[in-house]
N, C-alpha and C. Protein backbone atom coordinates (compact mmCIF):
# COMPACT_ATOMS: atom_id res chain seq x y z
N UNK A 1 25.70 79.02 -29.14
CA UNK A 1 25.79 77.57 -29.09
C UNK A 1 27.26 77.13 -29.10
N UNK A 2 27.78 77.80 -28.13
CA UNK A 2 29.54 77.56 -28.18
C UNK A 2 29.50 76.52 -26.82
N UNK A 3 28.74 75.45 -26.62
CA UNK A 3 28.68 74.87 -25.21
C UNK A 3 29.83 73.72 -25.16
N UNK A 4 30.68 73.20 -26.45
CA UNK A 4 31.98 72.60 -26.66
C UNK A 4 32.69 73.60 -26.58
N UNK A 5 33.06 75.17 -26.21
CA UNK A 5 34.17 75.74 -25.52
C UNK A 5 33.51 76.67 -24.38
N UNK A 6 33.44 76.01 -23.04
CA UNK A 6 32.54 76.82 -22.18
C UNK A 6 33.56 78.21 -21.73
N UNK A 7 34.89 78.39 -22.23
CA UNK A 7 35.99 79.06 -21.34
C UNK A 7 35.61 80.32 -22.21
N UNK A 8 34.40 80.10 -23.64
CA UNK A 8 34.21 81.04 -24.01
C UNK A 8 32.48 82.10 -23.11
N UNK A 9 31.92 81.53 -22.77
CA UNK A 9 31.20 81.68 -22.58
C UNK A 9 30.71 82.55 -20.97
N UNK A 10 32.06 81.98 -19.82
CA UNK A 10 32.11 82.62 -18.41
C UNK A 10 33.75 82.32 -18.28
N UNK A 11 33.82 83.12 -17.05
CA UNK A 11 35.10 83.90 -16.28
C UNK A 11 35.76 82.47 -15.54
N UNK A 12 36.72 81.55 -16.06
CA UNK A 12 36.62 80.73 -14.69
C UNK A 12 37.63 81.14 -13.80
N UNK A 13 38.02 81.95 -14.41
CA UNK A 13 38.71 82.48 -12.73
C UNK A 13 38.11 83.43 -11.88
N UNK A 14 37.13 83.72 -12.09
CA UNK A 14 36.26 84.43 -11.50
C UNK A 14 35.03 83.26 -9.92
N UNK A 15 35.45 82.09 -10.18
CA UNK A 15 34.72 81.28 -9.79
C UNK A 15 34.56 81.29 -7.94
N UNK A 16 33.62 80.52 -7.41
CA UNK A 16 33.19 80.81 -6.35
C UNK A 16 32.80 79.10 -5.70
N UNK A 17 33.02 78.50 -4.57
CA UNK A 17 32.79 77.14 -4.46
C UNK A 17 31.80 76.87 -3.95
N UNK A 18 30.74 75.98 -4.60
CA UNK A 18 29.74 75.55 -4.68
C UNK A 18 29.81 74.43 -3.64
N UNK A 19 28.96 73.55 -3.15
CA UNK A 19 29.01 72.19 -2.58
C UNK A 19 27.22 71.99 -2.96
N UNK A 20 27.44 70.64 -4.32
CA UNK A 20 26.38 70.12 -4.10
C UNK A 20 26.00 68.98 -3.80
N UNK A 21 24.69 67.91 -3.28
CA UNK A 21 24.04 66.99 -2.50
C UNK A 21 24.51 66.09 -3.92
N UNK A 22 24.43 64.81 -3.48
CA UNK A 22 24.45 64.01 -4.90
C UNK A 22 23.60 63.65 -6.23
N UNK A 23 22.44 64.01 -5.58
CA UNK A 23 21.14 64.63 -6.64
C UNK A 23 21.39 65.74 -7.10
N UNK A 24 22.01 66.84 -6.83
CA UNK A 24 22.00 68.05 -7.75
C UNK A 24 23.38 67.58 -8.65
N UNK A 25 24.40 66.72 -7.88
CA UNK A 25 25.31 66.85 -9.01
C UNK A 25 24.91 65.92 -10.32
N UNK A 26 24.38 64.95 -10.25
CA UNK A 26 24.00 63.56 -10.72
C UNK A 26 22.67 64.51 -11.81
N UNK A 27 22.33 65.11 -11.45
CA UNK A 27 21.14 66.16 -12.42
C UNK A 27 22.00 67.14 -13.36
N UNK A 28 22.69 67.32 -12.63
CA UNK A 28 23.86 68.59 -13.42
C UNK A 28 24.30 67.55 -14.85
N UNK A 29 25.22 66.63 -14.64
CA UNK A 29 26.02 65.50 -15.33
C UNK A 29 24.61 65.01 -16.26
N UNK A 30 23.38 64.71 -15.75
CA UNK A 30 22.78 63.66 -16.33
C UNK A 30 22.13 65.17 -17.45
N UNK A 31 21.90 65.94 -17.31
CA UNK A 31 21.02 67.00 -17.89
C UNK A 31 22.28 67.74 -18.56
N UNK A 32 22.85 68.16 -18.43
CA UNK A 32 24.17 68.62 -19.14
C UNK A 32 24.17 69.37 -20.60
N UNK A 33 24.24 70.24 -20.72
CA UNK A 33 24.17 71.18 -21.59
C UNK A 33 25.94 71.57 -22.30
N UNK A 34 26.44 71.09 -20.89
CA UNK A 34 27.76 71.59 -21.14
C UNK A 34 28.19 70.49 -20.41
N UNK A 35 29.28 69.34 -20.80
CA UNK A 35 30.05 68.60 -20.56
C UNK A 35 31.19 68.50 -21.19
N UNK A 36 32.40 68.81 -20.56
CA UNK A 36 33.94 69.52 -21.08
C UNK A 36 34.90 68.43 -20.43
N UNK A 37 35.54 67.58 -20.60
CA UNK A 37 36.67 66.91 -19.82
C UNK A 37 38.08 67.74 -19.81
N UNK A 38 38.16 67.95 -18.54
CA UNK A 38 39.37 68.87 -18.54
C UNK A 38 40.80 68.21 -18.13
N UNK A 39 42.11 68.88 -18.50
CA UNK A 39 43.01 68.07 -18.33
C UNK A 39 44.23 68.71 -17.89
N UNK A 40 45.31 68.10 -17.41
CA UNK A 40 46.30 69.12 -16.70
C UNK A 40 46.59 70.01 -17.03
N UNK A 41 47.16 71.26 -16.64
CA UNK A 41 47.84 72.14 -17.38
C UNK A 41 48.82 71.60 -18.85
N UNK A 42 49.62 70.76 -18.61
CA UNK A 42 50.18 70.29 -19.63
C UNK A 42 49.45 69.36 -20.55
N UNK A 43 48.31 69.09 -20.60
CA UNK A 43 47.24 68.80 -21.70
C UNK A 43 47.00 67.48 -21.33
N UNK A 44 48.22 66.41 -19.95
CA UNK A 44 48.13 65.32 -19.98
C UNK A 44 47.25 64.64 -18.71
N UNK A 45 46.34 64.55 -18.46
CA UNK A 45 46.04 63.71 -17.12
C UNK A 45 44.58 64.09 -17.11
N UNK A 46 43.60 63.35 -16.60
CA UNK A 46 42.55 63.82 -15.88
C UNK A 46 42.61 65.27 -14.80
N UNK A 47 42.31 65.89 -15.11
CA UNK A 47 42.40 67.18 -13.97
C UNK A 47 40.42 67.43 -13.31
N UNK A 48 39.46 66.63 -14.28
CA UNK A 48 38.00 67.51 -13.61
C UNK A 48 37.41 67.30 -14.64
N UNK A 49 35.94 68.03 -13.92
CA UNK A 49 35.09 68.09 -15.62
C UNK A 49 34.59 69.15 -14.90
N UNK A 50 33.76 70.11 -16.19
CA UNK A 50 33.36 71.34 -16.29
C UNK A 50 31.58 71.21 -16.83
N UNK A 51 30.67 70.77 -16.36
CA UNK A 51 29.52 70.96 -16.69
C UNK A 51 28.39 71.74 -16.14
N UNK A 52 27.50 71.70 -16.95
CA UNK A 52 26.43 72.31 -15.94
C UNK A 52 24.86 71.71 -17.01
N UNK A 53 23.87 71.86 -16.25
CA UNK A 53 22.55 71.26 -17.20
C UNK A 53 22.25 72.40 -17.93
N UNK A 54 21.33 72.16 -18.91
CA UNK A 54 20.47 73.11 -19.59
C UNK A 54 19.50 74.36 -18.86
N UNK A 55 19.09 73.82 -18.15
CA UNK A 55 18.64 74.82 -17.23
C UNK A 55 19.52 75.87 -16.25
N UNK A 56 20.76 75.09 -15.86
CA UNK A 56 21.63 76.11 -15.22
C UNK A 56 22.78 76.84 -15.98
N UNK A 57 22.72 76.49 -17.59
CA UNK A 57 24.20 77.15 -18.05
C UNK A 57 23.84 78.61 -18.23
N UNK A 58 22.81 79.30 -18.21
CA UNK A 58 22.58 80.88 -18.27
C UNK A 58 23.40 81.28 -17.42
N UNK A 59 23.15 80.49 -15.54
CA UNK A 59 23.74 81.19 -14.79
C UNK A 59 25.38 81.15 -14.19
N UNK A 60 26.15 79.49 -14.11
CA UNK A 60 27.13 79.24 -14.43
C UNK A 60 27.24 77.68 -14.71
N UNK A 61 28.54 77.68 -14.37
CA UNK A 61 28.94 76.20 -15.13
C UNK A 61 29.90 75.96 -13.95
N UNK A 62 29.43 74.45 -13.23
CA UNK A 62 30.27 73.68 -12.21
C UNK A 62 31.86 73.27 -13.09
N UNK A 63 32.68 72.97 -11.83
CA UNK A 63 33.74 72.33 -12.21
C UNK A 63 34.19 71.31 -10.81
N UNK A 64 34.36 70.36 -10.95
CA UNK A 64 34.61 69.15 -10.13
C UNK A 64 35.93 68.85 -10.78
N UNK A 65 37.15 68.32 -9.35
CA UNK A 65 38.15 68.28 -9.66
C UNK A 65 38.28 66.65 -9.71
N UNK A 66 38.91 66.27 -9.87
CA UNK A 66 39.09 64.44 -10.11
C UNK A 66 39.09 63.88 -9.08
N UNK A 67 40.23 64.41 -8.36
CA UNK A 67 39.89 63.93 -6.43
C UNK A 67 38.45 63.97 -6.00
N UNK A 68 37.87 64.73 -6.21
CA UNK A 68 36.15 64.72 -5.63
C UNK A 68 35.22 63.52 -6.68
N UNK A 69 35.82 64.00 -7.80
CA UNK A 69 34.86 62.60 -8.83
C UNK A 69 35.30 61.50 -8.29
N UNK A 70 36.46 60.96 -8.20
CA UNK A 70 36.70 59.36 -7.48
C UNK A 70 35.83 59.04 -6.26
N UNK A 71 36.55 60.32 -5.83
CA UNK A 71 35.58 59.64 -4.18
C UNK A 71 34.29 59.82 -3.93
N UNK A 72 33.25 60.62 -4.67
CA UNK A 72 31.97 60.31 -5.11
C UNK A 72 31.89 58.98 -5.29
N UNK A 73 32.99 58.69 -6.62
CA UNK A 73 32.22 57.37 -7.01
C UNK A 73 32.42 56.16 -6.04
N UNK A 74 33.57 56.24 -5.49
CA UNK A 74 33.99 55.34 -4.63
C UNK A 74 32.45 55.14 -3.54
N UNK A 75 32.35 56.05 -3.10
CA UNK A 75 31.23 56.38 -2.12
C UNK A 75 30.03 55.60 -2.71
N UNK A 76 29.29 55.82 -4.18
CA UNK A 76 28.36 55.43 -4.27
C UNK A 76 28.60 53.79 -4.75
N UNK A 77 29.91 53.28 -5.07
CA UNK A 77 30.26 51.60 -5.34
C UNK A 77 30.52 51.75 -4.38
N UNK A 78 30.31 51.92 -2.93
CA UNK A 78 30.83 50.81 -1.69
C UNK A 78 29.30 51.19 -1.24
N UNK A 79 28.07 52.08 -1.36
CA UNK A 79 26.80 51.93 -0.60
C UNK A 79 26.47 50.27 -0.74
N UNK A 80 26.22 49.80 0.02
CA UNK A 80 25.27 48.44 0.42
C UNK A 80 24.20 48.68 0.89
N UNK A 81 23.10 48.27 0.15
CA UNK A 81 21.81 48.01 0.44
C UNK A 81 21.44 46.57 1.26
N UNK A 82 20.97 46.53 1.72
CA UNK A 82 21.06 45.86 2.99
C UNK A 82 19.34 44.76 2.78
N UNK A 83 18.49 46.07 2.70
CA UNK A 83 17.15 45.47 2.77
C UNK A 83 16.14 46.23 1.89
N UNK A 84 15.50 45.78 1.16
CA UNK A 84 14.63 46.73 0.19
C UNK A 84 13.07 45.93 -0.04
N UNK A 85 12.14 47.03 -0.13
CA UNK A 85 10.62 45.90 -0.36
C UNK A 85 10.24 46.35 -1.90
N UNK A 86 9.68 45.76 -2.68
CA UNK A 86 9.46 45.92 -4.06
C UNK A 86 7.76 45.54 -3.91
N UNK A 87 6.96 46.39 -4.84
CA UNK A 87 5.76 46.01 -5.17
C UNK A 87 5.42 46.08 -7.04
N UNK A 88 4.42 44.96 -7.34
CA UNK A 88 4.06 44.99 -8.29
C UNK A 88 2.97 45.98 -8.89
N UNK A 89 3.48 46.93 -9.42
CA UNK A 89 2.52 48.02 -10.51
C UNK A 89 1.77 47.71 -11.00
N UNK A 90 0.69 48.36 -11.77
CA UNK A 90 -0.68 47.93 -12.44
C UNK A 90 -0.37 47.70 -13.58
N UNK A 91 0.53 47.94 -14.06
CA UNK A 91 1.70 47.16 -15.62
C UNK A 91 2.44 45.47 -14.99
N UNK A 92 2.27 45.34 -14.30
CA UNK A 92 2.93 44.11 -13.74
C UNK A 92 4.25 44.21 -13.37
N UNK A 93 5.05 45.42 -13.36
CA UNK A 93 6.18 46.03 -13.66
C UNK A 93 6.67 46.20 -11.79
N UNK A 94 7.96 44.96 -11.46
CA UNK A 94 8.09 45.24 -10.35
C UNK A 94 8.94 46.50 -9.74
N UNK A 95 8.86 47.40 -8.47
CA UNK A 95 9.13 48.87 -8.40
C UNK A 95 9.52 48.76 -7.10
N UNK A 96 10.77 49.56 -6.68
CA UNK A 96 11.39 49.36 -5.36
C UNK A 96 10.30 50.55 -4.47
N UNK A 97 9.69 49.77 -3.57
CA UNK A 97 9.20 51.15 -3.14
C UNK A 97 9.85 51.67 -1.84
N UNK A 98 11.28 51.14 -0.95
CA UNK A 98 12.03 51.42 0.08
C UNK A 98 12.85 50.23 -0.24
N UNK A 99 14.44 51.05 0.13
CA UNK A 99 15.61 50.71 0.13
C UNK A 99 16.31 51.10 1.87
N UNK A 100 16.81 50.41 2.15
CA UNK A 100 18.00 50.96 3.26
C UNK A 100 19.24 50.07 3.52
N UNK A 101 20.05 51.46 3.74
CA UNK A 101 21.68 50.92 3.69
C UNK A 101 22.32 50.67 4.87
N UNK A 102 23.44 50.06 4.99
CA UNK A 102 23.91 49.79 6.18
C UNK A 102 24.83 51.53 6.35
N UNK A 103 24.81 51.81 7.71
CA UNK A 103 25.26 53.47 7.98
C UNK A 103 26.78 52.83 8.57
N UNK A 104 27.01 51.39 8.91
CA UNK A 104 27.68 51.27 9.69
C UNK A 104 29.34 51.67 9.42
N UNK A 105 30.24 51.48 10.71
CA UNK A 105 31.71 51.77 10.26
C UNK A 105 32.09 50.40 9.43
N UNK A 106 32.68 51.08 8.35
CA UNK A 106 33.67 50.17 6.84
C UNK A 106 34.80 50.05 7.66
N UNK A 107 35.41 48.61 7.52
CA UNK A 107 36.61 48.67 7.78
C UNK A 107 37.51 48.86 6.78
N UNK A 108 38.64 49.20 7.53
CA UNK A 108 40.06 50.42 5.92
C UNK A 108 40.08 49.22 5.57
């Protein structure tokens, strides 16, 4: 249960590059077994984070560098939803049941 020092636990220089969809990373982060904020070599700056879920820390543990976390996020604050239909549940509870976004070119 050392999951507050994961550098004990696997090789990270041993590491290998992953690319995941935004649902596996967003599952990784949200499920997280291991969430580490990592920071420059000199101890000062955002450098990444180091997690992985409960289900995947047996096998390893992601690391995302800060450049990729911004522009994730950037990516998911500039999606525009455009048009969406909602229906009412048998709780009265209203529920998006289709969303769609504009694909179009952003201007810089």
């Amino acid at each position: 249960m050392n999951f507050h020092r994961p550098w004990d636990s696997y090789d990270l220089s041993a590491g290998d590059i992953a690319q995941l969809s935004l649902l596996e990373f967003s599952n990784q982060v949200i499920h997280s077994f291991i969430f580490t904020i990592c920071t420059n070599q000199d101890g000062h700056g955002f450098s990444g984070l180091l997690f992985s879920s409960d289900r995947a820390r047996r096998e390893f543990v992601y690391f995302a560098n800060a450049d990729s976390i911004v522009t994730t996020f950037r990516l998911i604050a500039e999606d525009d939803i455009v048009e969406k239909h909602m229906v009412r549940d048998s709780s009265r509870e209203m529920r998006v049941t289709s969303a769609s976004r504009d694909h179009g070119q952003r201007e810089p």
